[in-house]
Structure formats: structure tokens, C-alpha cells
C-alpha atoms as a PDB file:
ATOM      1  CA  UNK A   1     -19.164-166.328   6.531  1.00  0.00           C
ATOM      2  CA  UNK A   2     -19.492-164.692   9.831  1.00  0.00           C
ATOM      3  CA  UNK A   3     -22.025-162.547  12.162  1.00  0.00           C
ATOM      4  CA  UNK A   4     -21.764-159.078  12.671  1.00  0.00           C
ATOM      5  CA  UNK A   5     -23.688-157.483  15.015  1.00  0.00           C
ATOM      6  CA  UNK A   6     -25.327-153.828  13.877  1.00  0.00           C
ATOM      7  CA  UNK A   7     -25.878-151.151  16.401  1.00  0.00           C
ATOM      8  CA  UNK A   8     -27.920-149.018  15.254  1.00  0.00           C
ATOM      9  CA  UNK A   9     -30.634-149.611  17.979  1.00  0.00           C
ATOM     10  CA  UNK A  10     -28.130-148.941  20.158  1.00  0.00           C
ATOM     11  CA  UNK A  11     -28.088-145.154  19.162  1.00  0.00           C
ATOM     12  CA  UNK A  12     -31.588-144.514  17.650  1.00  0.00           C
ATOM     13  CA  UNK A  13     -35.143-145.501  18.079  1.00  0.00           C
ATOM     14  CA  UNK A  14     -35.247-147.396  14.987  1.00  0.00           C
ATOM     15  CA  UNK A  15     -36.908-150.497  13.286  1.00  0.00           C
ATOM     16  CA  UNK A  16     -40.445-151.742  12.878  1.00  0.00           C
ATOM     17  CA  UNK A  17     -40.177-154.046  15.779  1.00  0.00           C
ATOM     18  CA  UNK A  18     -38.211-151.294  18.119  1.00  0.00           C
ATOM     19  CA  UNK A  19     -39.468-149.755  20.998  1.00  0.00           C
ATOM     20  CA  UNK A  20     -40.061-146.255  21.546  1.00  0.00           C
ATOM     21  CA  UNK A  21     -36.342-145.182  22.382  1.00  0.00           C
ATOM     22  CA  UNK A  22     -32.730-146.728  21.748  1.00  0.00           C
ATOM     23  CA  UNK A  23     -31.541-149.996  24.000  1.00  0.00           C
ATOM     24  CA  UNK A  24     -30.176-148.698  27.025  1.00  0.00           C
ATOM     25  CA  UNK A  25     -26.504-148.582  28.116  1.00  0.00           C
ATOM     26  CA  UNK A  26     -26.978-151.267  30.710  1.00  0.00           C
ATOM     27  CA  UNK A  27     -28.641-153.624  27.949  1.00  0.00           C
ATOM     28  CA  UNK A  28     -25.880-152.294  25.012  1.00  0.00           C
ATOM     29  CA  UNK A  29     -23.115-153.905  27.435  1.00  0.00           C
ATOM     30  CA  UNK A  30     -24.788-157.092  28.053  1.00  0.00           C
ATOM     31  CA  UNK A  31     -25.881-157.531  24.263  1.00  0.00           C
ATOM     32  CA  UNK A  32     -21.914-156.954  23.553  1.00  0.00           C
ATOM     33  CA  UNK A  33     -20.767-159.083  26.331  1.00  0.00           C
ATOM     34  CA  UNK A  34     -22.866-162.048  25.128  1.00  0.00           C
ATOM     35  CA  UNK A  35     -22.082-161.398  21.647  1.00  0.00           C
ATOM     36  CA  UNK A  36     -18.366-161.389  22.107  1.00  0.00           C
ATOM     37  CA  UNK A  37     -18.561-164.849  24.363  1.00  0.00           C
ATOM     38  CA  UNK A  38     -20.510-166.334  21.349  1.00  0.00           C
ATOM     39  CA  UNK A  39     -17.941-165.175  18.946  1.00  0.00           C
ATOM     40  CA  UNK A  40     -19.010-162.410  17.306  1.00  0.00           C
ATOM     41  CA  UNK A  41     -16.048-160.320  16.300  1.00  0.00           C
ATOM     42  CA  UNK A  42     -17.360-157.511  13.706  1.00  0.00           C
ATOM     43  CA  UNK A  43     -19.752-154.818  14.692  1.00  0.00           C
ATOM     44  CA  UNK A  44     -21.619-152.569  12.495  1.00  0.00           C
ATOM     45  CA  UNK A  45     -22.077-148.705  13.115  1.00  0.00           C
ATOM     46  CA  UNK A  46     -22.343-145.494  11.341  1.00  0.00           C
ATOM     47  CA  UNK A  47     -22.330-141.658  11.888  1.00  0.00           C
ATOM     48  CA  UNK A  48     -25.786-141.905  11.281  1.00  0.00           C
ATOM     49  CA  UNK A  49     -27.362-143.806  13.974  1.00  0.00           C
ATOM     50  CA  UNK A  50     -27.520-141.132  17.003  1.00  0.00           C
ATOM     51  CA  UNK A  51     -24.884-141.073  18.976  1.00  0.00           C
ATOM     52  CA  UNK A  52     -23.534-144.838  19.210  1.00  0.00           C
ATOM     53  CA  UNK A  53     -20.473-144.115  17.126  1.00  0.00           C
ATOM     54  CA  UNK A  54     -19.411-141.683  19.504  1.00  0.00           C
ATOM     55  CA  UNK A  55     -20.617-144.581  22.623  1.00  0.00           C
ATOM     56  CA  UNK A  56     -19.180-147.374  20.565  1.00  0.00           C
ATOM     57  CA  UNK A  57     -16.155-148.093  21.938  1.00  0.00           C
ATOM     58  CA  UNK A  58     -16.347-147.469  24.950  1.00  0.00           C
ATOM     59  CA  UNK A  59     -19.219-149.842  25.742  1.00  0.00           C
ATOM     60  CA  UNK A  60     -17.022-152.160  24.091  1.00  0.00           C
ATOM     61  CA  UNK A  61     -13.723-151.552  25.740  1.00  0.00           C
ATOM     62  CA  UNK A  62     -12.412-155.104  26.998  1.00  0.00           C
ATOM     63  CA  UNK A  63     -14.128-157.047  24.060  1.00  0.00           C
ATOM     64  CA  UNK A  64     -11.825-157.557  20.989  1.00  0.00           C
ATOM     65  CA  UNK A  65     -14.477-156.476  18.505  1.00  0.00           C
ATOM     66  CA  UNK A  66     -13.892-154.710  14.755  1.00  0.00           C
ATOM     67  CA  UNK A  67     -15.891-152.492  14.104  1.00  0.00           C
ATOM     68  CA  UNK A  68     -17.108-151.154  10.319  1.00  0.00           C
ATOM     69  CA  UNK A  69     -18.386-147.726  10.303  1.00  0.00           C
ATOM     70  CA  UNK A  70     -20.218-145.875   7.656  1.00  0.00           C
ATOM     71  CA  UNK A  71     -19.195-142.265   6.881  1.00  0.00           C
ATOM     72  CA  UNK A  72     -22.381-139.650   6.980  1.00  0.00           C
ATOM     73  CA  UNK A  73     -23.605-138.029   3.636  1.00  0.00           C
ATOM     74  CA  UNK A  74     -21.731-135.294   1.998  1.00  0.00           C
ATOM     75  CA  UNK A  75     -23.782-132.183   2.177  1.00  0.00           C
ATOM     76  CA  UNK A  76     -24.937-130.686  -1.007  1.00  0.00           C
ATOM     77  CA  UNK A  77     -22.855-128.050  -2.861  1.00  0.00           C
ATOM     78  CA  UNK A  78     -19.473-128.699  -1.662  1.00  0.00           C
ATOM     79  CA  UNK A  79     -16.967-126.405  -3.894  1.00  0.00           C
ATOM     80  CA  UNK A  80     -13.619-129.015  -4.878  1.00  0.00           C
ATOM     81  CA  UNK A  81     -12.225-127.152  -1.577  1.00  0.00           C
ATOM     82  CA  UNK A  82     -14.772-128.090   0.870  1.00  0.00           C
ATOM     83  CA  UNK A  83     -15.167-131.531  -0.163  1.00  0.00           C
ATOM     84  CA  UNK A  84     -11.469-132.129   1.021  1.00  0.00           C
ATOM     85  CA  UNK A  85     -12.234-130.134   3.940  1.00  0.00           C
ATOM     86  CA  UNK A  86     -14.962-132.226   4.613  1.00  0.00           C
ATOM     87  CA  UNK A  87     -13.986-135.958   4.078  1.00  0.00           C
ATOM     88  CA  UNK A  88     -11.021-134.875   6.099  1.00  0.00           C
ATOM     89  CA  UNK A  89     -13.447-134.390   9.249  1.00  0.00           C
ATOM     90  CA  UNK A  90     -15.579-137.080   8.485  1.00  0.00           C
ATOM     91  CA  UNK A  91     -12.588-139.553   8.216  1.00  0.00           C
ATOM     92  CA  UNK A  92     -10.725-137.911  11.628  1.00  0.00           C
ATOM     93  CA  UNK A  93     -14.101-138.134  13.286  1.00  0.00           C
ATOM     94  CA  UNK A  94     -14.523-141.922  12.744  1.00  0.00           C
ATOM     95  CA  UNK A  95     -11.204-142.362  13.550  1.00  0.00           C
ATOM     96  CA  UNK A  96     -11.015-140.350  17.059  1.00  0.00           C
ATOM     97  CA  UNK A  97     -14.392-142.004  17.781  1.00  0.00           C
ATOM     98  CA  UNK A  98     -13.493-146.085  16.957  1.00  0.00           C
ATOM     99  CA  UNK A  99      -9.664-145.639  16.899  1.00  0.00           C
ATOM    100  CA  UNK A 100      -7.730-149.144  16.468  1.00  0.00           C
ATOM    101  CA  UNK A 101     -10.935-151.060  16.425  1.00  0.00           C
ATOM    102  CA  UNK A 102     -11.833-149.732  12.973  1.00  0.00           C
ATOM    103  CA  UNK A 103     -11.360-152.102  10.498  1.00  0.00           C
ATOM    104  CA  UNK A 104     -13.799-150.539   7.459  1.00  0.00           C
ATOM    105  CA  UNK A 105     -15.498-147.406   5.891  1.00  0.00           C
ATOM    106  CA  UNK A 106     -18.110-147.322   3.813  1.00  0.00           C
ATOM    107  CA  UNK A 107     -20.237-144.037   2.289  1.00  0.00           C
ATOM    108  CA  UNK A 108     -23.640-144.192   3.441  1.00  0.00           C
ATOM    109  CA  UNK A 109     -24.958-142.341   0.417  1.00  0.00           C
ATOM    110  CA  UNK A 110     -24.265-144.758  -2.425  1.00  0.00           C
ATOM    111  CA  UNK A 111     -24.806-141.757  -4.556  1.00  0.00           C
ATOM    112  CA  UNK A 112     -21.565-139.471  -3.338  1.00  0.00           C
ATOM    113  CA  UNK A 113     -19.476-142.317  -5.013  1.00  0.00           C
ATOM    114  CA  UNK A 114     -21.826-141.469  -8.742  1.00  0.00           C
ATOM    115  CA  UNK A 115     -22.077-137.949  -8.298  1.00  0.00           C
ATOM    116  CA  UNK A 116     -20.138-134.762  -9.613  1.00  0.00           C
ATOM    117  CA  UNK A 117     -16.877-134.582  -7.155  1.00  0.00           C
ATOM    118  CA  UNK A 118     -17.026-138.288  -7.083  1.00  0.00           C
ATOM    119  CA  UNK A 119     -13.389-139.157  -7.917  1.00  0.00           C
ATOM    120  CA  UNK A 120     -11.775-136.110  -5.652  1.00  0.00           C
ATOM    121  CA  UNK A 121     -13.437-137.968  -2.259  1.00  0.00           C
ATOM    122  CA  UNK A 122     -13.023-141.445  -3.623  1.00  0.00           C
ATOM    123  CA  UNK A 123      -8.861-140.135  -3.532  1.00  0.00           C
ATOM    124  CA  UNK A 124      -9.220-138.346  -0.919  1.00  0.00           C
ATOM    125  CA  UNK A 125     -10.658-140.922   1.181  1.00  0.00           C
ATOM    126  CA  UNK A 126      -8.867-144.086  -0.362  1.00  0.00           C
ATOM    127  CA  UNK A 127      -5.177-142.524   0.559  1.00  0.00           C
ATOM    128  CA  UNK A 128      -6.636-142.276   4.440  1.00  0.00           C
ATOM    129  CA  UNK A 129      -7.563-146.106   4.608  1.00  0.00           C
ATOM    130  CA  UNK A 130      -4.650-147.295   2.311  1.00  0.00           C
ATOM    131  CA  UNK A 131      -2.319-145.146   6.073  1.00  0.00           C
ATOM    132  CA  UNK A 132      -4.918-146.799   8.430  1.00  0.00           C
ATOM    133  CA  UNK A 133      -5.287-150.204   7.136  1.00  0.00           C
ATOM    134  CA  UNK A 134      -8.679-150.093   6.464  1.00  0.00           C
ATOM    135  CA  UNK A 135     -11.012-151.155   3.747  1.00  0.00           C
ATOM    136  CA  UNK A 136     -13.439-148.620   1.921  1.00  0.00           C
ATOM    137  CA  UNK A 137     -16.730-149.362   0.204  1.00  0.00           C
ATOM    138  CA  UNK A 138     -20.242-148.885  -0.016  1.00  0.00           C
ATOM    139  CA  UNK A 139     -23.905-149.420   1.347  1.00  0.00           C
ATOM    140  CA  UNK A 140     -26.115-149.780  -1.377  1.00  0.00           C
ATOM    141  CA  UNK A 141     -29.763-150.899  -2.012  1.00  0.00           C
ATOM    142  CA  UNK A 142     -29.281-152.913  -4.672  1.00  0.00           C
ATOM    143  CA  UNK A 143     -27.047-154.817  -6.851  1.00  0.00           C
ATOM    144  CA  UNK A 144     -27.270-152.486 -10.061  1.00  0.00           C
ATOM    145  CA  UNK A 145     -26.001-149.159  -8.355  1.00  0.00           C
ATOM    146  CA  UNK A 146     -23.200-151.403  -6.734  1.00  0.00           C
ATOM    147  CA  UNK A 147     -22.311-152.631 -10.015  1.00  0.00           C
ATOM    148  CA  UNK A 148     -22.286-148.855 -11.474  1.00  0.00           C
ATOM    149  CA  UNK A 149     -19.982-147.548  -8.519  1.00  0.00           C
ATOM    150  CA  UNK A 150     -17.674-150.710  -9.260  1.00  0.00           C
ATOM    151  CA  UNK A 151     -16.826-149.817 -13.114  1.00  0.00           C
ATOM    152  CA  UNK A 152     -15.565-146.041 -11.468  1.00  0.00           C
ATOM    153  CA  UNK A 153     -14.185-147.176  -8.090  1.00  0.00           C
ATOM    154  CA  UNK A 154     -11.745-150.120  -6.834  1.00  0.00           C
ATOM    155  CA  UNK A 155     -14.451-151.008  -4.075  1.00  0.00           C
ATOM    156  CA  UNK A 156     -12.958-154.011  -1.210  1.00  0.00           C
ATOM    157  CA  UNK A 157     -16.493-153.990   1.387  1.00  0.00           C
ATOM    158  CA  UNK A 158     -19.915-153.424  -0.019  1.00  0.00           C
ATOM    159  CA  UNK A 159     -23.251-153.560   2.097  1.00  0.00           C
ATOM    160  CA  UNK A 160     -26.475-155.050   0.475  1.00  0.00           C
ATOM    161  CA  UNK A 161     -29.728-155.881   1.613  1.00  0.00           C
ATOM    162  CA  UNK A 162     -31.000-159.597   1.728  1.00  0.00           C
ATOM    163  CA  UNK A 163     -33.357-161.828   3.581  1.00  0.00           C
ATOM    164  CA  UNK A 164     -36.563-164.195   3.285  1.00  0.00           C
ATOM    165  CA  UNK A 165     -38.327-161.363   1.488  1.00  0.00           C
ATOM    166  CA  UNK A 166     -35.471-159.997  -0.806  1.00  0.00           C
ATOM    167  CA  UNK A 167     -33.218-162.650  -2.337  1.00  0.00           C
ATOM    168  CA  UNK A 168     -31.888-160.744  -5.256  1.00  0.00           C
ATOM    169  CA  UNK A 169     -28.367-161.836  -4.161  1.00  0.00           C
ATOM    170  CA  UNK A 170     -29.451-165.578  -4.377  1.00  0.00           C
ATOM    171  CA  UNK A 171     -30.162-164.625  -7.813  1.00  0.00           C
ATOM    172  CA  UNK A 172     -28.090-161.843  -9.456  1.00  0.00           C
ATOM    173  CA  UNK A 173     -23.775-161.446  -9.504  1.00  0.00           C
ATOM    174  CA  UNK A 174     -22.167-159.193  -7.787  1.00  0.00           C
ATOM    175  CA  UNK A 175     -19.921-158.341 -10.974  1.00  0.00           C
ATOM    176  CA  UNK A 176     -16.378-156.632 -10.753  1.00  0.00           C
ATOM    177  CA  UNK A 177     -13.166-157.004 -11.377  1.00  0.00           C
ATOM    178  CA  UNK A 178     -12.044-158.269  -8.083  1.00  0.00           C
ATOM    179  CA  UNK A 179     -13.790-160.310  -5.529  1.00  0.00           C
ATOM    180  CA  UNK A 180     -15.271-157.938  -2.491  1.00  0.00           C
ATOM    181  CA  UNK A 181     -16.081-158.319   0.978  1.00  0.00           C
ATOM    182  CA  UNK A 182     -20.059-158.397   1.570  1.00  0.00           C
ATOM    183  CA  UNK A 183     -22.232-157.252   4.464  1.00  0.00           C
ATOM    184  CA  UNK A 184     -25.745-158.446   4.463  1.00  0.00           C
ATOM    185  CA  UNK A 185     -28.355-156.355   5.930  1.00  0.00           C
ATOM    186  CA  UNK A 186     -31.611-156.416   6.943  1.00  0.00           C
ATOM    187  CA  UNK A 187     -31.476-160.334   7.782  1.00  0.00           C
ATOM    188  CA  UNK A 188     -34.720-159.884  10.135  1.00  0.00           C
ATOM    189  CA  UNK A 189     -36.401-156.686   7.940  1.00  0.00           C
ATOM    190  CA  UNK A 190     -35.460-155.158  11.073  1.00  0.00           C
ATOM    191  CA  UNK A 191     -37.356-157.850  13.304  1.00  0.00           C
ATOM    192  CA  UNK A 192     -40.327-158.183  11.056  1.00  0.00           C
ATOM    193  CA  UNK A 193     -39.709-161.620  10.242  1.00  0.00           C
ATOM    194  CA  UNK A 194     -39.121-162.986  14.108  1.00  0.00           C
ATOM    195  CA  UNK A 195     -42.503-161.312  15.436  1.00  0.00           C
ATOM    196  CA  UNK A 196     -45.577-163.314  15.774  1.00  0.00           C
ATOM    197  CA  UNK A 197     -47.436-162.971  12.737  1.00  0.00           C
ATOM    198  CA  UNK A 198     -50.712-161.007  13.409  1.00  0.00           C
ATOM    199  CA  UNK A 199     -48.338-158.412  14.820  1.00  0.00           C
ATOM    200  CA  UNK A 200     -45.890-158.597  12.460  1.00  0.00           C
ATOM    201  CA  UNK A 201     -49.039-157.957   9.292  1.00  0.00           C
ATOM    202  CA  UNK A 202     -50.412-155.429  11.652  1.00  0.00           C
ATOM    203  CA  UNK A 203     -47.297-153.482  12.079  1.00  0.00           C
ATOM    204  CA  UNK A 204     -46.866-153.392   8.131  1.00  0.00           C
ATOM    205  CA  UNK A 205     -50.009-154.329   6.578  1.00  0.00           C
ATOM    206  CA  UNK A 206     -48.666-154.440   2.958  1.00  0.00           C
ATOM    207  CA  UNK A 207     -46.137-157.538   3.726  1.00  0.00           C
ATOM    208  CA  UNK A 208     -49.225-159.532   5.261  1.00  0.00           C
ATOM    209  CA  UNK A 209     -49.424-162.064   2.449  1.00  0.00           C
ATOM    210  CA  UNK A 210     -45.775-162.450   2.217  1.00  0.00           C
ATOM    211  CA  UNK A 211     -45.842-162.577   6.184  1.00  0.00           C
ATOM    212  CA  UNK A 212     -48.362-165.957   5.935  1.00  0.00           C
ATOM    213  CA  UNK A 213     -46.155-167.589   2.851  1.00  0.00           C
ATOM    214  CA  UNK A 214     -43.058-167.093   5.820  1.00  0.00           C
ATOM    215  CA  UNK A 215     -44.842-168.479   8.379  1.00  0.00           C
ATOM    216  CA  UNK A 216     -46.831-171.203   6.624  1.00  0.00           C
ATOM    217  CA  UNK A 217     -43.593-172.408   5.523  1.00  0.00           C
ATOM    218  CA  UNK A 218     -42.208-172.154   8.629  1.00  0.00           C
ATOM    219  CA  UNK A 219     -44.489-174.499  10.443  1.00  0.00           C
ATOM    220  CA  UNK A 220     -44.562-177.110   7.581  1.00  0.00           C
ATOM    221  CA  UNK A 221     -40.663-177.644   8.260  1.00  0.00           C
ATOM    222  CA  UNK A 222     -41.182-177.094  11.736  1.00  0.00           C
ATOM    223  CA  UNK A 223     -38.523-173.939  11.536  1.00  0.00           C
ATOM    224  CA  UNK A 224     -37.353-171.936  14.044  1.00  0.00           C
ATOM    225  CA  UNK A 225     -37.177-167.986  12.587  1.00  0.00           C
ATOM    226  CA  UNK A 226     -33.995-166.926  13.855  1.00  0.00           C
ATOM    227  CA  UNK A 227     -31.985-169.492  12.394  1.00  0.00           C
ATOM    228  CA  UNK A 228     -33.858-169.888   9.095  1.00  0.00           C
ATOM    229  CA  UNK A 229     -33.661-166.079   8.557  1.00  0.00           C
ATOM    230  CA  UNK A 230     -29.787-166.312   9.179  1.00  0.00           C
ATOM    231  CA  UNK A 231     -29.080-169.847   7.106  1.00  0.00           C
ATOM    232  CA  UNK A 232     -31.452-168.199   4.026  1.00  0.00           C
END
């Protein structure tokens, strides 16, 4: 098991415990700096989080990070034509942006690997990573539509959420018919669990009880949050 570091505050103002615009450049290089002297070596970006994709590597340049990027979602009413047309893009535009540092692709929209036109981009997009060396999955919400893209698609990265407040990974398989590399998400509910926790209820009201079990258990075992939320 490792860290990777996600990026998407780095592009958008995004997260319940975010400020009002993205982490500026100044702070992006320092975060990376520090990261890579700790040993972090995998970063986490995607078309979809502003403009960081495009920033990515050069804030990085220097710093021998990987970097697993997350193509956007395929627009609506693509003829068989157009979808080539358009994975092509999508796949040349991650590629221009994160060059040599890319080391994994995954389809934002679980549902373009379930939908009609399904196979053609899985082929499509499987014969560009199988040239570039990279692995090609999936982000996914939960464990069931992972499962369902599995029986159609030979999946090797998968993205799932899970932290204090969702443990459906402690509890359910990951079933298929070859073992899978996964990202966890959401290991802080994007910083919910490390606020204090008036502000943390008051920011989203309808955790507030779960919020109080976290802490309460917290100070019985005299935990710090950072590291419990990463050893859950």
C-alpha cells in the first residue's frame, strides 16, 4: 500500500473543507516538493478538475512522480465514428499534457464502460495504453457497478471510495477474474473528518451524529485524525 496524492484542489475550488478558490501555484509546488521528500510517488489528476492536468507537470518537473489521470466523460450521442474520433483526443490530450509521467487512465464516468458503444472505446482505448504502457480502469462509486464493468471489461486500476464513514470495502469483495490495482478515495470526505467538530456538523449538518461517534472515539483512544483516517 502506498499514498497518492490527488490534485484536484489544485485546479478547482472544491471540497467541503476548501476555500473559496483552488491552492495557489506557489503552495501547489511546495505541497509537491514536500510530498516527493516524504515519498510520495503517485499523483492523482483528471481532465475534470480545472485546469491542473494541463499545470500538472510542469509544477512537478524535477520530482519523479506518476501520475494517474482520469479521462473526461464522453458526450452524449456519439455516432460509432465520433466515438473513435473522440477517445482519440481525449487519449492524445492526456498524453501531450502528462507525457512520460503517465502511468494510468481511468473513465471518469463509470457508466461509458456500461453503456451502448461501450466495447468500441473500451478497444479503442485499451490498444492506446497496451503502446504506452499504461494501465486502464475505472472510478466508480461503489463496489456493485465495478463488479458489473468487470464481467464486460479486463479492468487492471479501479478507483473506489472508502473512509471512517464508508467501509463497504472492509466488508464486500472486489470480485473478478484477476486481481486489480485499487485507489481509495475520499480518505478525509474531502477534509470533513480532520476539521474540528462543531465546524465540521455545521458545514454538513446531516453527518453530525456520525461526526460525534468519530470524534468520541477519537478521544477515548486518544487518536490523532490524520493517521487514523489513513490506517482505517
Amino acid at each position: 500500500m502506498e499514498l497518492t496524492l490527488g490534485t484536484a484542489q489544485f485546479g478547482l475550488r472544491y471540497g467541503v473543507a476548501g476555500r473559496a478558490t483552488a491552492v495557489p501555484e506557489n503552495e501547489v509546488r511546495a505541497i509537491l516538493a514536500r510530498a516527493a521528500a516524504l515519498g510520495v510517488r503517485v499523483l492523482d489528476t483528471a481532465a475534470a478538475y480545472g485546469d491542473i492536468e494541463a499545470r500538472l507537470a510542469r509544477l512537478a518537473h524535477g520530482q519523479d512522480f506518476g501520475i494517474v489521470t482520469k479521462l473526461p466523460p464522453k458526450p452524449e450521442g456519439l455516432t460509432p465514428t465520433d466515438v473513435d474520433a473522440w477517445g482519440d483526443a481525449a487519449l492524445r490530450t492526456a498524453h501531450d499534457r502528462l507525457g512520460n509521467a503517465l502511468r494510468a487512465l481511468m473513465f471518469h464516468r463509470a457508466e461509458d464502460l456500461l453503456d451502448e458503444g461501450a466495447e468500441q472505446l473500451w478497444q479503442r482505448c485499451a490498444a492506446w495504453a497496451a503502446r504506452h504502457g499504461c494501465k486502464l480502469g475505472v472510478s466508480c462509486y461503489d463496489l456493485a457497478t465495478l463488479s458489473r464493468i468487470q464481467q464486460r471489461f479486463p479492468i487492471t486500476i479501479a478507483q473506489l471510495p472508502g473512509n471512517a464513514l464508508d467501509q463497504r470495502l472492509r466488508t464486500e469483495a472486489v470480485a473478478g477474474a484477476s486481481p486489480i490495482e485499487i485507489h481509495v478515495r475520499s480518505a478525509f470526505l474531502q477534509g470533513l473528518l480532520l476539521m474540528p467538530q462543531a465546524a465540521a456538523a455545521e458545514r454538513v449538518p446531516q453527518a453530525a451524529a456520525a461526526l460525534a461517534r468519530w470524534h468520541g472515539w477519537l478521544r477515548d483512544h486518544a487518536f490523532d485524525p490524520l493517521q487514523t483516517a489513513l490506517g482505517l
